[in-house]
C-alpha atoms as a PDB file:
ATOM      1  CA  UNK A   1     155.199 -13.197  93.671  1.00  0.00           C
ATOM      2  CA  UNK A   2     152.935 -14.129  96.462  1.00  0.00           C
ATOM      3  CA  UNK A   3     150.821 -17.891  95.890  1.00  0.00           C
ATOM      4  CA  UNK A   4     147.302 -17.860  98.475  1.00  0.00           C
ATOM      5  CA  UNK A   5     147.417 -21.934  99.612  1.00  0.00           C
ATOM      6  CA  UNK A   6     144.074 -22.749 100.938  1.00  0.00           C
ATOM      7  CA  UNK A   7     144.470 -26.342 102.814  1.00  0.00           C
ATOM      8  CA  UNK A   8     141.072 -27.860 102.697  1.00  0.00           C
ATOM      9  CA  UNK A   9     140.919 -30.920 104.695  1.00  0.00           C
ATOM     10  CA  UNK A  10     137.547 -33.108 103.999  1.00  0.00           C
ATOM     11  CA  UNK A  11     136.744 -36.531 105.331  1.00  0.00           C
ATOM     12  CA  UNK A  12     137.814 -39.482 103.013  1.00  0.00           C
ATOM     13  CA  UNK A  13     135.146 -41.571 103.394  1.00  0.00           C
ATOM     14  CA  UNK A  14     134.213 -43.752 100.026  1.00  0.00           C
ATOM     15  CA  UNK A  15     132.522 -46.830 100.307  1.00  0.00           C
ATOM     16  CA  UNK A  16     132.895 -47.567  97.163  1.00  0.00           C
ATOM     17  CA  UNK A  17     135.932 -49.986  96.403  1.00  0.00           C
ATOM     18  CA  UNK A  18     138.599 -47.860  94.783  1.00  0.00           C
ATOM     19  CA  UNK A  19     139.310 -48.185  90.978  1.00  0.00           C
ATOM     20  CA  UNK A  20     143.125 -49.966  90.036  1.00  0.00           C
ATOM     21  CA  UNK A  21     146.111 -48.112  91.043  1.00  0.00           C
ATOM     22  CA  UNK A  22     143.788 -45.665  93.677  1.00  0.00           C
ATOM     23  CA  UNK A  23     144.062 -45.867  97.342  1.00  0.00           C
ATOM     24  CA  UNK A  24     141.287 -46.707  99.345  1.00  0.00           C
ATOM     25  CA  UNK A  25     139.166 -43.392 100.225  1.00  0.00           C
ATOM     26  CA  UNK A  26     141.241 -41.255  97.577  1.00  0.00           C
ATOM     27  CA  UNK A  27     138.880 -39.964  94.931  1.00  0.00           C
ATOM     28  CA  UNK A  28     139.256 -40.381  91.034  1.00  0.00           C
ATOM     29  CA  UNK A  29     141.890 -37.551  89.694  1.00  0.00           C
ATOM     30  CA  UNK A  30     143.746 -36.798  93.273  1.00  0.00           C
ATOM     31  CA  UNK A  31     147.605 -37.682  94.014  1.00  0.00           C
ATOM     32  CA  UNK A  32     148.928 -38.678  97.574  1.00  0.00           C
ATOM     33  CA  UNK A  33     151.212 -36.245  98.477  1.00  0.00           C
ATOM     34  CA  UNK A  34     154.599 -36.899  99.035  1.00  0.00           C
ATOM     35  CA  UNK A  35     156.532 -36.279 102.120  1.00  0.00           C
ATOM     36  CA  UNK A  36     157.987 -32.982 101.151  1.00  0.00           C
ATOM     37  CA  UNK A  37     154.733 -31.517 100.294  1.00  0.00           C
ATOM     38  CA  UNK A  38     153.405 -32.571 103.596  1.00  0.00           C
ATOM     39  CA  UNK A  39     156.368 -30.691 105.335  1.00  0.00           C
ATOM     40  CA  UNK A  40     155.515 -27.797 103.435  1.00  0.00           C
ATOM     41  CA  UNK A  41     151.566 -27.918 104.471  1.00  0.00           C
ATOM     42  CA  UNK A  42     152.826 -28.710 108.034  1.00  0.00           C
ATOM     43  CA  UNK A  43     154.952 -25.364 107.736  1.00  0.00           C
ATOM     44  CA  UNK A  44     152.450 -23.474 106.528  1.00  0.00           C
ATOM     45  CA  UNK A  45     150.043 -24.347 108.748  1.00  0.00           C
ATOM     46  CA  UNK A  46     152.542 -22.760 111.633  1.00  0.00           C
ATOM     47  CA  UNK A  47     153.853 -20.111 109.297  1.00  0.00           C
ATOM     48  CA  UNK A  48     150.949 -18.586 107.430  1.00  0.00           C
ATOM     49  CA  UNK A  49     152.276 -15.722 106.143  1.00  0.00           C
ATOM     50  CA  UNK A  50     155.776 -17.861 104.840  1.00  0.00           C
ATOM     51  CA  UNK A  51     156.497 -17.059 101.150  1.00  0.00           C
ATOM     52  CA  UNK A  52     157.528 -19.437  98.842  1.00  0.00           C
ATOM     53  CA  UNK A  53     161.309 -18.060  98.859  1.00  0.00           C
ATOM     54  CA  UNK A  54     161.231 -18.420 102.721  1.00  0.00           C
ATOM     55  CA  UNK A  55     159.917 -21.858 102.777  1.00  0.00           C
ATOM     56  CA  UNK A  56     162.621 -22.963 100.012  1.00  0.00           C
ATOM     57  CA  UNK A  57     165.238 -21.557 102.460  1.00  0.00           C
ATOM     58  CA  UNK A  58     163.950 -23.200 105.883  1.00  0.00           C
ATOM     59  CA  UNK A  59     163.405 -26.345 104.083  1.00  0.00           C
ATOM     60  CA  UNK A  60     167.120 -25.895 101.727  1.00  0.00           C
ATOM     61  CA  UNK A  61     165.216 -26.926  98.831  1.00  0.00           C
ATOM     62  CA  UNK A  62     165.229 -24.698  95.469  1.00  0.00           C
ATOM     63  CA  UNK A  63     162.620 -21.916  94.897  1.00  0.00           C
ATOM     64  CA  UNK A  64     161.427 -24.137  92.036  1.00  0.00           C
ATOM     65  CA  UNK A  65     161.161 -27.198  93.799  1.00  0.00           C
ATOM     66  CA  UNK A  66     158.795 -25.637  96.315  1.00  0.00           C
ATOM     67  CA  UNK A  67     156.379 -24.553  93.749  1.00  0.00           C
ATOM     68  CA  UNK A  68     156.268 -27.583  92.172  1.00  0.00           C
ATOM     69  CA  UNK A  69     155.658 -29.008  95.039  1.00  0.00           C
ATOM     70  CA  UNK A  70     152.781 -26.677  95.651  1.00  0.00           C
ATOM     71  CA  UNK A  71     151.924 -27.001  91.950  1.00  0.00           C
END
């Protein structure tokens, strides 16, 4: 099974003051990612063509951990 990541990266500019429990220039409905998913972005932005079993391994996390990461 092959997953197609496309990492869109758009300016976070809100002048609006955020709503309770949202960061400041995060929009209604998004998360901020976590740690591990911004290793796996940063790997995948130097390893394009790295499969989900392949970042698991180079990362020693589980298969299933990686796409709920991506999830």
């Amino acid at each position: 099974m092959q997953v197609k990541l496309e990492l869109k990266i758009v300016s976070a500019e809100n002048h609006t003051a955020p709503q309770r429990g949202q960061k400041e220039g995060q929009k209604e409905g998004q998360k901020e990612l976590s740690p591990r998913q911004l290793d796996i972005i940063h790997l995948l932005e130097n390893t394009p063509d790295a499969t989900m079993p392949k970042i698991a391994e180079v990362m020693a996390i589980t298969y299933r951990t990686v796409r709920r990461d991506m999830e």
